[in-house]
C-alpha atoms as a PDB file:
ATOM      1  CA  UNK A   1       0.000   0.000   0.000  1.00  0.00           C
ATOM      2  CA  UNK A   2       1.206   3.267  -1.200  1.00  0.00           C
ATOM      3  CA  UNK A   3       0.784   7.083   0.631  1.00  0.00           C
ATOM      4  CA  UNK A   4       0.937  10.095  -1.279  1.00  0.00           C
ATOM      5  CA  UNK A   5       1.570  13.507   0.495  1.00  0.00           C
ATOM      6  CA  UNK A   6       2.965  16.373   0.394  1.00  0.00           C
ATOM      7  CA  UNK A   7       6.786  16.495   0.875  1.00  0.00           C
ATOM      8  CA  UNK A   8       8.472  17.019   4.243  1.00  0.00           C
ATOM      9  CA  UNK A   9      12.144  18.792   4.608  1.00  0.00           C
ATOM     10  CA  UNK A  10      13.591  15.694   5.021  1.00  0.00           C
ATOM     11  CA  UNK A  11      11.298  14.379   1.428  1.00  0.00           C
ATOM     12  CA  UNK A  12      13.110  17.253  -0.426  1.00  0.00           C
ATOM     13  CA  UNK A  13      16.720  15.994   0.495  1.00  0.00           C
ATOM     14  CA  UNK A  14      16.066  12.500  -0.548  1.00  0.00           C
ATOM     15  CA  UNK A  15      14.576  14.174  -3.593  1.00  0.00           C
ATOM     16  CA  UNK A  16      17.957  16.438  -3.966  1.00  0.00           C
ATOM     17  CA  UNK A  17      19.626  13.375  -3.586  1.00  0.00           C
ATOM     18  CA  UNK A  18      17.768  11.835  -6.171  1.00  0.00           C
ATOM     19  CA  UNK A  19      18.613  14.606  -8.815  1.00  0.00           C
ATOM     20  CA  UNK A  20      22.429  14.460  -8.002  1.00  0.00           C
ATOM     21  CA  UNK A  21      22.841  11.034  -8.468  1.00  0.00           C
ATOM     22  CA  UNK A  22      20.585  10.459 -11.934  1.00  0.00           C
ATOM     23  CA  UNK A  23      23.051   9.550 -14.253  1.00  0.00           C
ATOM     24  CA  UNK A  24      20.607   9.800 -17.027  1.00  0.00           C
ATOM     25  CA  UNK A  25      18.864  12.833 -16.946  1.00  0.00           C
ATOM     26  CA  UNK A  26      18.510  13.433 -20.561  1.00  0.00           C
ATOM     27  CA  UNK A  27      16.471  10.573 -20.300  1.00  0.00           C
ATOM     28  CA  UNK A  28      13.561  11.778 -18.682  1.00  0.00           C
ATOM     29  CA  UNK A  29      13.346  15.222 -20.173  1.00  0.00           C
ATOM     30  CA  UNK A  30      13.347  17.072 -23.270  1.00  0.00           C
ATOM     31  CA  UNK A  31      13.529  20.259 -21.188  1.00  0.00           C
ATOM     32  CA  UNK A  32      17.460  22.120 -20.366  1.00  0.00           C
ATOM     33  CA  UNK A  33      19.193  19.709 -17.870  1.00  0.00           C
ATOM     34  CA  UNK A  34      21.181  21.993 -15.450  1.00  0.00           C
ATOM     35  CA  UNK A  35      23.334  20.897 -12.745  1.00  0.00           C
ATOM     36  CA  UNK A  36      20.837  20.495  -9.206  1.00  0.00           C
ATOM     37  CA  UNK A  37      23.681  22.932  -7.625  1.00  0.00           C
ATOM     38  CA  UNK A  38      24.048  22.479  -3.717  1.00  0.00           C
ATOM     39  CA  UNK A  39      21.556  21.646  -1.724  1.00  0.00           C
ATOM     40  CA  UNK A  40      20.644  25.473  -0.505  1.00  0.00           C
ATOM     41  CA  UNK A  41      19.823  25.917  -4.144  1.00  0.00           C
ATOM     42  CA  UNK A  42      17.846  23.126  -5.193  1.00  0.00           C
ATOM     43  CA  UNK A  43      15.350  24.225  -1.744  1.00  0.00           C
ATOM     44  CA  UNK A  44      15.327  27.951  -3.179  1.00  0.00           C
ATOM     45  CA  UNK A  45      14.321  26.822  -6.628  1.00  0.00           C
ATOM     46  CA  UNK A  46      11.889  24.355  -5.326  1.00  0.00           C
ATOM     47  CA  UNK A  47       9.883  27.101  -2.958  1.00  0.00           C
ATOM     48  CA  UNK A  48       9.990  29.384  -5.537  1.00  0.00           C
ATOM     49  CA  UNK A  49       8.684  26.654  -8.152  1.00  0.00           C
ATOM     50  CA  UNK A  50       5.937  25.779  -5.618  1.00  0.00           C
ATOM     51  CA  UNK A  51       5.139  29.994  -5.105  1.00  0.00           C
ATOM     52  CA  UNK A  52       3.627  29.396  -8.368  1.00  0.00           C
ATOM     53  CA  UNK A  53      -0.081  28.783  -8.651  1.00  0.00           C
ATOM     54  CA  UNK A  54      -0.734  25.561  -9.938  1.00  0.00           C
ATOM     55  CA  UNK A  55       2.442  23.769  -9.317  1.00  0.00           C
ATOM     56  CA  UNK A  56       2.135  20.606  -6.788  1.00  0.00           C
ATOM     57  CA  UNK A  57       4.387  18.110  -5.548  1.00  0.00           C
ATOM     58  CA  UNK A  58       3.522  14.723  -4.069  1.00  0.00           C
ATOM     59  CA  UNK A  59       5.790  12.385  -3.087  1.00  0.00           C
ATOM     60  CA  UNK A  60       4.813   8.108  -3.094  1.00  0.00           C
ATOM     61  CA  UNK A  61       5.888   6.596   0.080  1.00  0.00           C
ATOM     62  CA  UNK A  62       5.364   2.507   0.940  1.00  0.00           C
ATOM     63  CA  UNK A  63       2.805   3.092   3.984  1.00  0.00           C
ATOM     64  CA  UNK A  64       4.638   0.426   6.040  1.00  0.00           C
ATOM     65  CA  UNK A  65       8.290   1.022   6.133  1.00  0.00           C
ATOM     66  CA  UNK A  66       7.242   4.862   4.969  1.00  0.00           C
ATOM     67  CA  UNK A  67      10.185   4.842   2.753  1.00  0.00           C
ATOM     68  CA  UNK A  68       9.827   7.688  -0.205  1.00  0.00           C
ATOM     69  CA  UNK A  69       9.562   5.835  -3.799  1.00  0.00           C
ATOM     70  CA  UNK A  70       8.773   8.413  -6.346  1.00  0.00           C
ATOM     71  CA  UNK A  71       7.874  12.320  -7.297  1.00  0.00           C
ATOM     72  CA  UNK A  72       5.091  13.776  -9.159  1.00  0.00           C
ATOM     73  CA  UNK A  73       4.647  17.497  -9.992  1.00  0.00           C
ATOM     74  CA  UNK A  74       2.190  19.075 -11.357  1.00  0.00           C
ATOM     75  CA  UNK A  75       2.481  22.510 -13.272  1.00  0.00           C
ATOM     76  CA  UNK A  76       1.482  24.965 -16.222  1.00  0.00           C
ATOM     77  CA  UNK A  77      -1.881  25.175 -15.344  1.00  0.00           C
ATOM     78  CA  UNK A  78      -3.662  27.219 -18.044  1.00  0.00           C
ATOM     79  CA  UNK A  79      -7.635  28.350 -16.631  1.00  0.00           C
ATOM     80  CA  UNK A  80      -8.242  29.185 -20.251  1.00  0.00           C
ATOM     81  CA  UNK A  81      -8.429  25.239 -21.543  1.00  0.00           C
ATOM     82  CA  UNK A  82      -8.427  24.054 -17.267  1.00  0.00           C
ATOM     83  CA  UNK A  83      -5.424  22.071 -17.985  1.00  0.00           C
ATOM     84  CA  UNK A  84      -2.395  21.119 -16.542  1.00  0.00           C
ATOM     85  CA  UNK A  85       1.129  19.168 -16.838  1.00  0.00           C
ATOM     86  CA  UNK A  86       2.379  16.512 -14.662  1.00  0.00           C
ATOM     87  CA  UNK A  87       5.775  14.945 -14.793  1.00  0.00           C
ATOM     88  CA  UNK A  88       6.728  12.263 -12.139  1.00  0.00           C
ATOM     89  CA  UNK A  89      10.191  10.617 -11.574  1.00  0.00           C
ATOM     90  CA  UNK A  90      11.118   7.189  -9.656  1.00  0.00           C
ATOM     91  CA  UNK A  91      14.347   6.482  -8.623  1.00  0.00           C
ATOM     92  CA  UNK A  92      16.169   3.452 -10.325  1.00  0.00           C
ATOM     93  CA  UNK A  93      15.465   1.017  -7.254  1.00  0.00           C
ATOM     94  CA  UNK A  94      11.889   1.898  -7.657  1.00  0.00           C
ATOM     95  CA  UNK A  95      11.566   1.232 -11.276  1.00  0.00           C
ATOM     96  CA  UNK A  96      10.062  -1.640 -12.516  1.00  0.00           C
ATOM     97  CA  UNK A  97       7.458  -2.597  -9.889  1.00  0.00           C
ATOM     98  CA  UNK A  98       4.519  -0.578 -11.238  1.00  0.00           C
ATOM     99  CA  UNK A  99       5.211   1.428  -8.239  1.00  0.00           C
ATOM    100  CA  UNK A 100       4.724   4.484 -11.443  1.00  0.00           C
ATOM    101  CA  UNK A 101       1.011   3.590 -12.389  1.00  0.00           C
ATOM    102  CA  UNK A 102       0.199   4.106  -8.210  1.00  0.00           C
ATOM    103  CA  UNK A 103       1.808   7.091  -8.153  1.00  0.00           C
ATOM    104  CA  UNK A 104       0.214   8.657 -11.354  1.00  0.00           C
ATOM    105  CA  UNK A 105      -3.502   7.326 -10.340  1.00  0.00           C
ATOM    106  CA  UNK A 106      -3.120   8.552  -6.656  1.00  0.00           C
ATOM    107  CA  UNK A 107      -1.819  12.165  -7.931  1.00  0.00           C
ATOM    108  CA  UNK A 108      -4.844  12.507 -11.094  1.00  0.00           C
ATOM    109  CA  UNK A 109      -7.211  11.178  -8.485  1.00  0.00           C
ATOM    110  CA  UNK A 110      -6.110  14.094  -6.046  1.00  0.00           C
ATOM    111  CA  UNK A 111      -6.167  16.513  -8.805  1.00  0.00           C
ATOM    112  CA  UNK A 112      -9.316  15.883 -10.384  1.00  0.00           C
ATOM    113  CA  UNK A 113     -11.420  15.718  -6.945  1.00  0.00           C
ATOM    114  CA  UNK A 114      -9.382  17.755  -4.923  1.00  0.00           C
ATOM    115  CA  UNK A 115      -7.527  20.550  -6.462  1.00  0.00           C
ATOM    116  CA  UNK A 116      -8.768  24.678  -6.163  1.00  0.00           C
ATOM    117  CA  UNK A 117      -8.518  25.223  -9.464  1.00  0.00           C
ATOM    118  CA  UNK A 118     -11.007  23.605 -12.173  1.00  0.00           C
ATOM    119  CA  UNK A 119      -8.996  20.980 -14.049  1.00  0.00           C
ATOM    120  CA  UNK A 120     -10.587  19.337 -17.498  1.00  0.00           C
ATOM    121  CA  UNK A 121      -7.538  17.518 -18.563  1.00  0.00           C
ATOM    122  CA  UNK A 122      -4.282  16.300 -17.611  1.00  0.00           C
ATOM    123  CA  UNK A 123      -1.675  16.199 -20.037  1.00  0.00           C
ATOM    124  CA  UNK A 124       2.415  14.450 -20.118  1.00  0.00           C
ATOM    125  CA  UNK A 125       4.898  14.142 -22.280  1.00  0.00           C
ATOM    126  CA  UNK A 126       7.280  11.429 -22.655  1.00  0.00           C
ATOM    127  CA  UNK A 127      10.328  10.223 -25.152  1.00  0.00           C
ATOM    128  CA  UNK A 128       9.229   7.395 -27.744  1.00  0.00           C
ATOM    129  CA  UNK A 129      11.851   5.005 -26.159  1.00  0.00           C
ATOM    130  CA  UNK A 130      10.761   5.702 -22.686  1.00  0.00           C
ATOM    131  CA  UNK A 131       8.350   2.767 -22.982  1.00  0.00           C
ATOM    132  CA  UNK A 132       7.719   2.514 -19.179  1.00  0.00           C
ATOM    133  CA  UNK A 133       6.461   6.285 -18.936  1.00  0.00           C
ATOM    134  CA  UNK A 134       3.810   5.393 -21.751  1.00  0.00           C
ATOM    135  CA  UNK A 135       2.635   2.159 -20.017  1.00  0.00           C
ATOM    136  CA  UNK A 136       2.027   4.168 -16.923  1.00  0.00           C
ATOM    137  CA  UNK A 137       0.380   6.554 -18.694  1.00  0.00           C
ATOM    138  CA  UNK A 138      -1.991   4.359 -20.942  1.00  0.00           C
ATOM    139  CA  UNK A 139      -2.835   2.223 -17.745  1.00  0.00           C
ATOM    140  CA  UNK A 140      -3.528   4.862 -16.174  1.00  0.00           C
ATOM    141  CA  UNK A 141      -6.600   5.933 -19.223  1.00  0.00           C
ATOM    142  CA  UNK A 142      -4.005   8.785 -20.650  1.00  0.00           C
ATOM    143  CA  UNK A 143      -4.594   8.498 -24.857  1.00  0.00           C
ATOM    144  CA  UNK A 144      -2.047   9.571 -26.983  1.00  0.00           C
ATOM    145  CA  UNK A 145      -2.801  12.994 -28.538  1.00  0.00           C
ATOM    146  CA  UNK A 146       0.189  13.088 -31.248  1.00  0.00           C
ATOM    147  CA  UNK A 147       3.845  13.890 -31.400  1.00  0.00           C
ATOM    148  CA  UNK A 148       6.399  16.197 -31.703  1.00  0.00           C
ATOM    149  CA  UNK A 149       8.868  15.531 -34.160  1.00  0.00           C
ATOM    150  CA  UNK A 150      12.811  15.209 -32.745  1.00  0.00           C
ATOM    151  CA  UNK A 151      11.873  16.604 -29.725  1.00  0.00           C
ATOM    152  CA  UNK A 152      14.582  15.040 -27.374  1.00  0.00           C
ATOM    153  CA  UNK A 153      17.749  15.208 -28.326  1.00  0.00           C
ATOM    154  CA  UNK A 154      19.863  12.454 -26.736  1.00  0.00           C
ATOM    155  CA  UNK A 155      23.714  12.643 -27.334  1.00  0.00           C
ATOM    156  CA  UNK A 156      23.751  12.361 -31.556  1.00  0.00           C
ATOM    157  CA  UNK A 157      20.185  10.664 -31.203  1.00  0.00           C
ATOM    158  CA  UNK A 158      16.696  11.983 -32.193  1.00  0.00           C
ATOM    159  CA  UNK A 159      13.731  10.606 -30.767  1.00  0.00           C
ATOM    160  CA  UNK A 160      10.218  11.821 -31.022  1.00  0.00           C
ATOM    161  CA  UNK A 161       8.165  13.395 -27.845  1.00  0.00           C
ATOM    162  CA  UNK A 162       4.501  11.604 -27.245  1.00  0.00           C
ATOM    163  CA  UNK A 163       1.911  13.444 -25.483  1.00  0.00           C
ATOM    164  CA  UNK A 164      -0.611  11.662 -23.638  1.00  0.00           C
ATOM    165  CA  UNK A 165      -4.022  12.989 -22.074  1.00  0.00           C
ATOM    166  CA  UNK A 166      -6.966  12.413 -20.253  1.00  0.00           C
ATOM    167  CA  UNK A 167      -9.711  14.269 -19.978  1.00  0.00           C
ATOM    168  CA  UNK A 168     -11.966  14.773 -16.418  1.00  0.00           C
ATOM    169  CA  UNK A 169     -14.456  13.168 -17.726  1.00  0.00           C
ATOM    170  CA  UNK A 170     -12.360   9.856 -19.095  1.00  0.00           C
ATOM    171  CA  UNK A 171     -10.808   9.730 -15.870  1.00  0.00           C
ATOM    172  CA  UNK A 172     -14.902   9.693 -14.034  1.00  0.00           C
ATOM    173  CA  UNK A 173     -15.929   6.966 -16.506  1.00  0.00           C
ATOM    174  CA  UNK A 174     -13.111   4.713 -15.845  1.00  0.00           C
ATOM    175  CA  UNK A 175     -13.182   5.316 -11.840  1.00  0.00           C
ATOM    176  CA  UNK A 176     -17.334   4.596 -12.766  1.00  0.00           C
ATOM    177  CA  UNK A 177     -17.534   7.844 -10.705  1.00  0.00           C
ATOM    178  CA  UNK A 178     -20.644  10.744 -11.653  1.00  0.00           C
ATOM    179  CA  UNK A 179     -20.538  14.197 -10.576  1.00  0.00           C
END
């Protein structure tokens, strides 16, 4: 059984910890990978990142042995369409063990009953080879909306960026849930 909650201190230095010791960040982002900097810096970015409305960050922990297993943010909320990105992140003991699809269904779950701001769809993007991400994501009743062409650039290799939604009311049909 899985717990999802907000992040203590001590969350956010297992997360920094995380971030320093990825050896593959290109991996899992199409997005400018910078150097985490020192710990003092990561916690300024991060409360400043989390200043803005919108953004949310949950962390999966195992409810027994409360160990942390996995991140999930939320951001770029738009009230024009009601939409918003997530990204989420597992570190590489946690991969593999459909720990992922928990994580994602706990956090859309909390988002689409729970969140201040009206949400109609969820949206992520994910690198064609990172096969994983798009299991999570289809298991989780995200549909794939298209691509972008050579999106993520990955040393001399090109690989395409998917983006995967779901829609509020996909996600209340599948969860046989009415409003």
């Amino acid at each position: 059984m899985y717990l999802l909650e907000k992040p203590t201190k001590a969350d956010f230095y297992a997360i920094y910890d995380w971030k320093k010791n990825e050896t593959n960040h290109e991996y899992f982002t199409c997005r400018p990978v910078k150097d985490v900097g020192s710990a003092d810096e990561y916690f300024n970015r991060i409360e400043a990142w989390m200043a803005v409305p919108g953004n949310m960050i949950r962390v999966l922990k195992d409810s027994v042995s409360n160990e942390m297993l996995g991140e999930i943010k939320a951001f770029d909320y738009n009230p024009r369409n009601q939409s918003l990105e997530i990204g989420f992140y597992l570190p590489e003991k946690a991969r593999g063990k459909k720990i992922g699809a928990a994580l994602v269904k706990a956090f859309v779950t909390e988002i689409f009953l729970a969140t201040e701001q009206p949400i109609n769809k969820i949206y992520a993007t994910t690198s064609e080879i990172n096969i994983a991400s798009q299991k999570v994501l289809i298991k989780n009743g995200f549909i794939l909306d298209g691509k972008n062409r050579e999106h993520y650039w990955i040393q001399e290799n090109r690989y395409d960026q998917f983006v995967y939604s779901i829609l509020k009311k996909e996600w209340l049909k599948i969860n046989q849930i009415t409003v």
